[in-house]
C-alpha atoms as a PDB file:
ATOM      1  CA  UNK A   1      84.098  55.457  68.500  1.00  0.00           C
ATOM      2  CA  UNK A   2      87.069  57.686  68.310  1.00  0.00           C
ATOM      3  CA  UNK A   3      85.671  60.306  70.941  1.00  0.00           C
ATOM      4  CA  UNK A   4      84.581  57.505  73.601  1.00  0.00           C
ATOM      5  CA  UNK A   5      88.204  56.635  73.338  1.00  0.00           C
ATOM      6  CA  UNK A   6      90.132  60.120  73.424  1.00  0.00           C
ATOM      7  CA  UNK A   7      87.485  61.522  75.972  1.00  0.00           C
ATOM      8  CA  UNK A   8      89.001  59.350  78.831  1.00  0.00           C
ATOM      9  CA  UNK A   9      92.402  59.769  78.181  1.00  0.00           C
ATOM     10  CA  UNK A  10      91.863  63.833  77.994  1.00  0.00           C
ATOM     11  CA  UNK A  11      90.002  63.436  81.266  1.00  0.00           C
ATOM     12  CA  UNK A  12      93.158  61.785  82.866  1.00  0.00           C
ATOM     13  CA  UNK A  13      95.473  64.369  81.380  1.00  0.00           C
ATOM     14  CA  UNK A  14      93.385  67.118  82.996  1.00  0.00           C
ATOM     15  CA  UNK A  15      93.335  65.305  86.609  1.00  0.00           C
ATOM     16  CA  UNK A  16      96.944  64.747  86.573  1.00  0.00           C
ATOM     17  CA  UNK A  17      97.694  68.582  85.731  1.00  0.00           C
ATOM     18  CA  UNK A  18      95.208  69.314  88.598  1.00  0.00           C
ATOM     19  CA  UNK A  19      97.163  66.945  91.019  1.00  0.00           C
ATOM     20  CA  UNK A  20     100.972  67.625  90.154  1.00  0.00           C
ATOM     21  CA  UNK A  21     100.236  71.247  89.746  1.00  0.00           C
ATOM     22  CA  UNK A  22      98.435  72.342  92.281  1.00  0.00           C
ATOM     23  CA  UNK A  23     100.480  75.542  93.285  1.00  0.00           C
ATOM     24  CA  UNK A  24      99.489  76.793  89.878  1.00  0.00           C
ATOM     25  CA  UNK A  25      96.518  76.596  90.382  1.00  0.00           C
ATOM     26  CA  UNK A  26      96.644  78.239  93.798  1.00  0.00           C
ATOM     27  CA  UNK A  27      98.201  81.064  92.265  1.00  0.00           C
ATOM     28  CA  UNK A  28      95.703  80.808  89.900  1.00  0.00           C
ATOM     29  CA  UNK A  29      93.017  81.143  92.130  1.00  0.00           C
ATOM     30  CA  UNK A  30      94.781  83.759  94.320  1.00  0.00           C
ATOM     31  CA  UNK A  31      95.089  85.694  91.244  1.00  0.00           C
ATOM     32  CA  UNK A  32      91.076  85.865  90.713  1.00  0.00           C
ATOM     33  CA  UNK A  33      90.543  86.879  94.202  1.00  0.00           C
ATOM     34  CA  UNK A  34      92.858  89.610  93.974  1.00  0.00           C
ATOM     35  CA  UNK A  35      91.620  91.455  90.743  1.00  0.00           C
ATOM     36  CA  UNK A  36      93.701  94.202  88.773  1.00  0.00           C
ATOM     37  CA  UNK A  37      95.523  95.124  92.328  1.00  0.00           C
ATOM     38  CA  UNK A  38      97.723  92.033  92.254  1.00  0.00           C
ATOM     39  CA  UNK A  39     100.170  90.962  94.452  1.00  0.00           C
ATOM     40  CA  UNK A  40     101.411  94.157  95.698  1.00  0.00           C
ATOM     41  CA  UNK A  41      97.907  94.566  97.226  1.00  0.00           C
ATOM     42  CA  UNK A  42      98.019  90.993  98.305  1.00  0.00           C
ATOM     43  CA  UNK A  43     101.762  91.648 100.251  1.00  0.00           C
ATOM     44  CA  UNK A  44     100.526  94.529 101.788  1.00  0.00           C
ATOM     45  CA  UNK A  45      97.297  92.693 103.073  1.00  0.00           C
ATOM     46  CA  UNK A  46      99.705  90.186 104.700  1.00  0.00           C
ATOM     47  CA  UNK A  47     102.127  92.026 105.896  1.00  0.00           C
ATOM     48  CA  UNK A  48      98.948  94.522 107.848  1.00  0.00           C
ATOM     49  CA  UNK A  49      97.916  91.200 109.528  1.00  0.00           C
ATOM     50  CA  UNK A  50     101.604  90.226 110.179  1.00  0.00           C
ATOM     51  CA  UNK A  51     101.902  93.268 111.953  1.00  0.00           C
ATOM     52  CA  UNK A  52      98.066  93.001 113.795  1.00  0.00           C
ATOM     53  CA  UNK A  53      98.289  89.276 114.619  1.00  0.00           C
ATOM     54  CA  UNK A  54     101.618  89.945 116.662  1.00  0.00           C
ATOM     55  CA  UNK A  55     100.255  93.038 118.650  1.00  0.00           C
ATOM     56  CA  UNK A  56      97.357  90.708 119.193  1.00  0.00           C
ATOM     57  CA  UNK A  57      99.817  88.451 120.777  1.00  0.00           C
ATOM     58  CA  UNK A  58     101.310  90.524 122.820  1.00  0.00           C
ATOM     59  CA  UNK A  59      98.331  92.031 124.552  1.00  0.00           C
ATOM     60  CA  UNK A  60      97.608  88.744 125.490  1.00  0.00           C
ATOM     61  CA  UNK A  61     100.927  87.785 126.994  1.00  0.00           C
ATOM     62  CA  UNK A  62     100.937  91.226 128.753  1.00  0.00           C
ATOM     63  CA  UNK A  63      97.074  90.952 130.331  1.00  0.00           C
ATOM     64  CA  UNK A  64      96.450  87.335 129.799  1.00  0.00           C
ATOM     65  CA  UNK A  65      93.351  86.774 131.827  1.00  0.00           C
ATOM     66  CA  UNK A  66      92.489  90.218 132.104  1.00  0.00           C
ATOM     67  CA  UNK A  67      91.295  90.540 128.369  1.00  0.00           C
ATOM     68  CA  UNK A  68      87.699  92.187 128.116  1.00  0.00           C
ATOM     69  CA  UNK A  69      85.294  90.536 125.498  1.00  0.00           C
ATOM     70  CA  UNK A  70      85.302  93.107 122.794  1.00  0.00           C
ATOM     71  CA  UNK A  71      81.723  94.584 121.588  1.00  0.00           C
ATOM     72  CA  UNK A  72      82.920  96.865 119.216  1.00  0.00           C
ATOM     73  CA  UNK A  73      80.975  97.237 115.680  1.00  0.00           C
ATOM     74  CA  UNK A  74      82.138  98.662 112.466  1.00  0.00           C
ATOM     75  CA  UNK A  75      81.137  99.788 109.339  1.00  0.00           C
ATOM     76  CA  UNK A  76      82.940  99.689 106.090  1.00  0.00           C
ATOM     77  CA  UNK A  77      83.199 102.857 104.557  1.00  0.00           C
ATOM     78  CA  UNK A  78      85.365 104.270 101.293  1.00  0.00           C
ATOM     79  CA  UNK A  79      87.599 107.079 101.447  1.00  0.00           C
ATOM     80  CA  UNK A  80      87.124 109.894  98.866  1.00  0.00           C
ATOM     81  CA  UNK A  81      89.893 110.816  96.472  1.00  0.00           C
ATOM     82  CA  UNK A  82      92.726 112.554  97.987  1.00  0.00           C
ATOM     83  CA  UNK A  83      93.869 113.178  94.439  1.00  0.00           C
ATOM     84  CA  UNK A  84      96.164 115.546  93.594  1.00  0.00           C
ATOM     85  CA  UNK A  85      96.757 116.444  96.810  1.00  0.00           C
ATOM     86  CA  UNK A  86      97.336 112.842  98.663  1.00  0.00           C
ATOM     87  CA  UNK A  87      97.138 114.317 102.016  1.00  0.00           C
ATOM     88  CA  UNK A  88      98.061 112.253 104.921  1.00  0.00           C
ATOM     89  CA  UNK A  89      96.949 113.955 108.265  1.00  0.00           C
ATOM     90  CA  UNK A  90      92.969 113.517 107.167  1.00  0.00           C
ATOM     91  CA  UNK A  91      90.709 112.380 104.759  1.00  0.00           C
ATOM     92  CA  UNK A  92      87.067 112.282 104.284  1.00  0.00           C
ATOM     93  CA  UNK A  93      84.968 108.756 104.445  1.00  0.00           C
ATOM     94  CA  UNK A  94      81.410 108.518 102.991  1.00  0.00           C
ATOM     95  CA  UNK A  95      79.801 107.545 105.994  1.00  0.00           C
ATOM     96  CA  UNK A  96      78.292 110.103 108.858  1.00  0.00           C
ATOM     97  CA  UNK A  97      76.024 110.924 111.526  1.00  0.00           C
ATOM     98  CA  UNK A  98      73.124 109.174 109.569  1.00  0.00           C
ATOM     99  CA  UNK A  99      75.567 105.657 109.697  1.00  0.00           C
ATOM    100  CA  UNK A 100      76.020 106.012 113.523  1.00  0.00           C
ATOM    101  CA  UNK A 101      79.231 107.648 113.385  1.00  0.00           C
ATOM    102  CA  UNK A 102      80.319 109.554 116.066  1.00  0.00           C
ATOM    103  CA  UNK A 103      83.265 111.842 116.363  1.00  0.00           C
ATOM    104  CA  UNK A 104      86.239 110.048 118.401  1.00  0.00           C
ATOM    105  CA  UNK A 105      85.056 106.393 116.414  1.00  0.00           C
ATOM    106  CA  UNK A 106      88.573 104.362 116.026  1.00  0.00           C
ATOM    107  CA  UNK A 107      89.290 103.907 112.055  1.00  0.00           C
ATOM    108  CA  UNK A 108      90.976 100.455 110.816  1.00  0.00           C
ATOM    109  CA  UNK A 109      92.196  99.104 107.815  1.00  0.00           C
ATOM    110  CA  UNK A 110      92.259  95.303 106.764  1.00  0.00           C
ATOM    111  CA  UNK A 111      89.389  94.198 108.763  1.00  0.00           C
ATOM    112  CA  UNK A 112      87.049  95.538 111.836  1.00  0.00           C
ATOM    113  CA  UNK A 113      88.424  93.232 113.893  1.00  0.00           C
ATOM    114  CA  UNK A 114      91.527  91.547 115.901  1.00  0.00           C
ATOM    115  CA  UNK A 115      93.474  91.443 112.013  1.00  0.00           C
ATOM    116  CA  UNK A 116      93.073  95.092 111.886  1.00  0.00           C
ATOM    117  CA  UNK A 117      95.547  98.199 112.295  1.00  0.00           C
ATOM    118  CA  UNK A 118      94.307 101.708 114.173  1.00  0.00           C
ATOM    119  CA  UNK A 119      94.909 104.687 111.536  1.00  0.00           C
ATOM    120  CA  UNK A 120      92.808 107.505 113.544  1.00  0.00           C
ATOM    121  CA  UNK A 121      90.075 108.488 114.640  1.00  0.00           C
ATOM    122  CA  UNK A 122      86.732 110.465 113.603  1.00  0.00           C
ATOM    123  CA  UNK A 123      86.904 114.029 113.830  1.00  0.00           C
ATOM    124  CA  UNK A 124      84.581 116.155 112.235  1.00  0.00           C
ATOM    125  CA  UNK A 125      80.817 114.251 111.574  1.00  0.00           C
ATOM    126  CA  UNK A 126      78.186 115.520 109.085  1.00  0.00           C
ATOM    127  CA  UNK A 127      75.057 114.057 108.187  1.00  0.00           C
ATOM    128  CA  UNK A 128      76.219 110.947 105.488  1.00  0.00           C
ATOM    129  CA  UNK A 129      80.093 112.014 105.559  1.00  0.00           C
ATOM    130  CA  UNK A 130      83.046 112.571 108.397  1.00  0.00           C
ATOM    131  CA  UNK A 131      86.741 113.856 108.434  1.00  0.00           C
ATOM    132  CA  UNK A 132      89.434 111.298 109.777  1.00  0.00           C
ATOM    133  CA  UNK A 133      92.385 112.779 112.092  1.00  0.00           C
ATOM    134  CA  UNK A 134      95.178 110.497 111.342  1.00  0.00           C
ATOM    135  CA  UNK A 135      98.010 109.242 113.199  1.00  0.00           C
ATOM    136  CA  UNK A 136      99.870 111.261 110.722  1.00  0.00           C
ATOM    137  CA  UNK A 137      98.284 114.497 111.888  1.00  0.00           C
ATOM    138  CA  UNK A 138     101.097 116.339 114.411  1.00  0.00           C
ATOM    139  CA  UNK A 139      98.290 116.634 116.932  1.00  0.00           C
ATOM    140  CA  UNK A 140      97.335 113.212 117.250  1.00  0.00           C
ATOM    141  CA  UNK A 141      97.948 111.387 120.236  1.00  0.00           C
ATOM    142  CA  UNK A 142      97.299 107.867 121.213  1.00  0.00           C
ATOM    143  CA  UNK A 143      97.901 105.858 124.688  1.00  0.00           C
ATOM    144  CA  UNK A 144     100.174 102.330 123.826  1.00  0.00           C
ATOM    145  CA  UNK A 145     101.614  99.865 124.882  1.00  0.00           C
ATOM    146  CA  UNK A 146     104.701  98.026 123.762  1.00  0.00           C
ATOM    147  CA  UNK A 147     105.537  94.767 123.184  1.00  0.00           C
ATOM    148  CA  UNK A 148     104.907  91.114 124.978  1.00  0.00           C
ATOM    149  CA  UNK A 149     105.854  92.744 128.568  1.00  0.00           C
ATOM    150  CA  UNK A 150     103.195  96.169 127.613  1.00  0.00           C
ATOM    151  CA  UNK A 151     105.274  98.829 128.655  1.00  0.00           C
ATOM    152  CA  UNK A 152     103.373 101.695 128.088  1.00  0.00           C
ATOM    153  CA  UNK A 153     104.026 104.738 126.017  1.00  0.00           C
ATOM    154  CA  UNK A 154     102.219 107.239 123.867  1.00  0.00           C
ATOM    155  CA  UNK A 155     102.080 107.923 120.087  1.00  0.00           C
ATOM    156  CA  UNK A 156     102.712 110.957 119.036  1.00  0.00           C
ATOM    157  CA  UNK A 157     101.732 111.849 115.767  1.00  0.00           C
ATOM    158  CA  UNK A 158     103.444 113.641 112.608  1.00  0.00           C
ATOM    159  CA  UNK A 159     104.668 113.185 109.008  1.00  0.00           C
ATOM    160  CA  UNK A 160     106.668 110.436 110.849  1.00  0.00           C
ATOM    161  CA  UNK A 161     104.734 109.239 113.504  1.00  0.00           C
ATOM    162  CA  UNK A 162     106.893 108.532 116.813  1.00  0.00           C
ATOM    163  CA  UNK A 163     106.662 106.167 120.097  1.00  0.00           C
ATOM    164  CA  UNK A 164     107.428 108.770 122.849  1.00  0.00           C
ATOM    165  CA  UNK A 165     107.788 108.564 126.781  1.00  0.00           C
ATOM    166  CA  UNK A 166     108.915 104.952 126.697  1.00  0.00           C
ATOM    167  CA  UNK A 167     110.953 104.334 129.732  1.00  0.00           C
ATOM    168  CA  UNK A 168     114.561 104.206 130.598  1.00  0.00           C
ATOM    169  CA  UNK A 169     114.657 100.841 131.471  1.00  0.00           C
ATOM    170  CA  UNK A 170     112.005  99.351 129.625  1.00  0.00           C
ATOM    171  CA  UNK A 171     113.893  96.128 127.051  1.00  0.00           C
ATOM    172  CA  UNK A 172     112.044  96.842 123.972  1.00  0.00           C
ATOM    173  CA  UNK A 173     113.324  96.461 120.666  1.00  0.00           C
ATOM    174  CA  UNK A 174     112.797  97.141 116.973  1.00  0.00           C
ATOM    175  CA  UNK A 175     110.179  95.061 115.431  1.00  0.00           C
ATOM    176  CA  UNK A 176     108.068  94.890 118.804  1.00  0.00           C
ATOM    177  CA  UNK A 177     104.608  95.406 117.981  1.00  0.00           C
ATOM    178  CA  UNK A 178     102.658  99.098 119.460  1.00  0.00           C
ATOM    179  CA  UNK A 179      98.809  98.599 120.106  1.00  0.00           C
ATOM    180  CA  UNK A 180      96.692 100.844 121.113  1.00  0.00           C
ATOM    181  CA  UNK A 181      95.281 100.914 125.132  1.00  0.00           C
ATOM    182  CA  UNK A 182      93.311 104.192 125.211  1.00  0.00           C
ATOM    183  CA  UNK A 183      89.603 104.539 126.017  1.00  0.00           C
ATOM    184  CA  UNK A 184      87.701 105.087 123.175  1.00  0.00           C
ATOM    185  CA  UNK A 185      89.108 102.605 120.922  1.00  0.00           C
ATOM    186  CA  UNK A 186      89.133  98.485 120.714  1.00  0.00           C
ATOM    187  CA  UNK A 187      91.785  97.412 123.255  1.00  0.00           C
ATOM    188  CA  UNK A 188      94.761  95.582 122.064  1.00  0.00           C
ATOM    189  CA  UNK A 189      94.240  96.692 118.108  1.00  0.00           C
ATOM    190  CA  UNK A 190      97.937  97.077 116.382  1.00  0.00           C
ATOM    191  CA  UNK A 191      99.327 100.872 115.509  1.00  0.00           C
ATOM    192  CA  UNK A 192     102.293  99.353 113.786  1.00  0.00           C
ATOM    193  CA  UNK A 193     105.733  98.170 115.118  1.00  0.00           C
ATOM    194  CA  UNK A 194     109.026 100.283 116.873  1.00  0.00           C
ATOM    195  CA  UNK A 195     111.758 101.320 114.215  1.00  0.00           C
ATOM    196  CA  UNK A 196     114.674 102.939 114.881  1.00  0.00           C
ATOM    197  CA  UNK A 197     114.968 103.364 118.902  1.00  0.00           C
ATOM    198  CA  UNK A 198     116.981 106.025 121.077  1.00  0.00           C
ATOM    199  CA  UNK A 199     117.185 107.697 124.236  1.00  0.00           C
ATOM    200  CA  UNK A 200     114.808 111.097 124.235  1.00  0.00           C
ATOM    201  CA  UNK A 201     116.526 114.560 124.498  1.00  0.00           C
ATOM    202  CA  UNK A 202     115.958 115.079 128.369  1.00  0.00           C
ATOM    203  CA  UNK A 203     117.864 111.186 128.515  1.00  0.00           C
ATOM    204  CA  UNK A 204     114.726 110.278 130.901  1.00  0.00           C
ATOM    205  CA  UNK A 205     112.854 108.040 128.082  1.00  0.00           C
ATOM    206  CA  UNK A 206     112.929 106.460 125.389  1.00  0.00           C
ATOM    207  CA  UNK A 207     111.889 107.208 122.154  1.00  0.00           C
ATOM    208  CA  UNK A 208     111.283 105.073 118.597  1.00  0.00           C
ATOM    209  CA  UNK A 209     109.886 105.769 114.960  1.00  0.00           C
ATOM    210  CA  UNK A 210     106.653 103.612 114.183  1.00  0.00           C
ATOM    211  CA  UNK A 211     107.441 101.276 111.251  1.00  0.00           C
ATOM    212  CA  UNK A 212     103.979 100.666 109.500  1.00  0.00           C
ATOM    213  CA  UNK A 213     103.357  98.023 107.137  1.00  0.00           C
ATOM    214  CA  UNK A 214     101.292 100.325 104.560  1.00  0.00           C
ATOM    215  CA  UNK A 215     101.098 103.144 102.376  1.00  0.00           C
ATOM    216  CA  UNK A 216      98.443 105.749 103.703  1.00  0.00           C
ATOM    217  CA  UNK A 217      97.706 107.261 100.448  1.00  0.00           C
ATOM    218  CA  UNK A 218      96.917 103.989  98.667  1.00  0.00           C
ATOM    219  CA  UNK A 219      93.679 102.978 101.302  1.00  0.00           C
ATOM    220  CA  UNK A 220      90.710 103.199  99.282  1.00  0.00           C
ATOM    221  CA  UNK A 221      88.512 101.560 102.382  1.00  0.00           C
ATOM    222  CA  UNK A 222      88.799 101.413 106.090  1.00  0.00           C
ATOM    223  CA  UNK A 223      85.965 100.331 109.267  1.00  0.00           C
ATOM    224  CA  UNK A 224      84.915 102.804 111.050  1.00  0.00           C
ATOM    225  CA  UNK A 225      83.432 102.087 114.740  1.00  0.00           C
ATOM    226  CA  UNK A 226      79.913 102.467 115.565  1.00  0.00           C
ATOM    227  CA  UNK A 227      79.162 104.197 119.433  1.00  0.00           C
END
């Protein structure tokens, strides 16, 4: 007699901690999606898409109409340890020539597709592994474009990779988004955003510091495209 009675009240208890604390048990949730890695992993997740979402945006307000469909494929691949050694300029992913890699294949992080940022590209392919030229790497290079009006400049990579040949006149500021508009890779995917801006040496360009939204080293798994 007892239990019939407590059983419904301990039923209502429970649905009024689901209703009136709901954001608990969000977080809750969140927190079971996100394993050991937290919310640092989670912050860095969002801010990678922050940064994607509004290059996205910007291709389209610079080509509109113009936008090819995109057919490119990836493949999820993990990166081996870099460990103690943490280099930047290129790493080694455990998929190859047997996968359908090919060298010059775009590598992303945080997706395969439009929520994705461009890190580098293949380099050197063997049969089940391949080395990834980053845009850390001093001799990386990348066509871009800049912002919601697209001006276009280049990427130049390094330990600190710039935005170089912007022009004079071009009104671009810090915070605009940098996507990539070279052959060879999806069209429109995000690089990262301009820094600090100034005028070049020579005083004919324009030149900025990429701000990225994520720490090289820490990327256990990236997409690689498929030719």
């Amino acid at each position: 007699m007892r239990l019939n009675v407590l059983l419904p009240i301990a039923l209502a208890v429970l649905s009024l901690i689901l209703i009136f604390n709901f954001p608990t048990a969000s977080k809750f949730q969140r927190a079971l999606s996100l394993g050991a890695g937290g919310e640092a992993d989670y912050a860095t997740k969002l801010r990678i898409e922050n940064d994607a979402l509004r290059a996205e945006l910007a291709l389209l307000q610079s080509i509109k109409d113009r936008l090819p469909v995109a057919n490119a494929k990836f493949q999820t691949a993990l990166v081996y340890s870099r460990y103690p050694f943490n280099f930047k300029k290129e790493f080694v992913i455990n998929a190859g020539a047997n996968s359908g890699v090919a060298p010059g294949a775009a590598i992303l992080i945080s997706g395969g597709g439009a929520e994705s940022l461009f890190v580098g590209r293949v380099k050197d392919v063997y049969e089940t592994t391949a080395v990834v030229q980053t845009i850390f790497d001093a001799g990386a290079q990348t066509a871009v474009r800049v912002g919601n009006s697209g001006v276009e400049a280049l990427l130049k990579g390094g330990n600190e990779p710039t935005v170089i040949l912007i022009p004079k006149e071009a009104v671009i500021q810090a915070g605009d988004p940098v996507y990539v508009v070279e052959a060879g890779a999806p069209l429109g995917i995000a690089v990262g955003s301009i820094g600090e801006l100034k005028f070049s040496s020579d005083q004919f360009f324009k030149e900025a510091t990429l701000r990225l939204s994520y720490d090289l080293p820490a990327i256990e798994v990236v997409n690689v495209e498929l030719k």
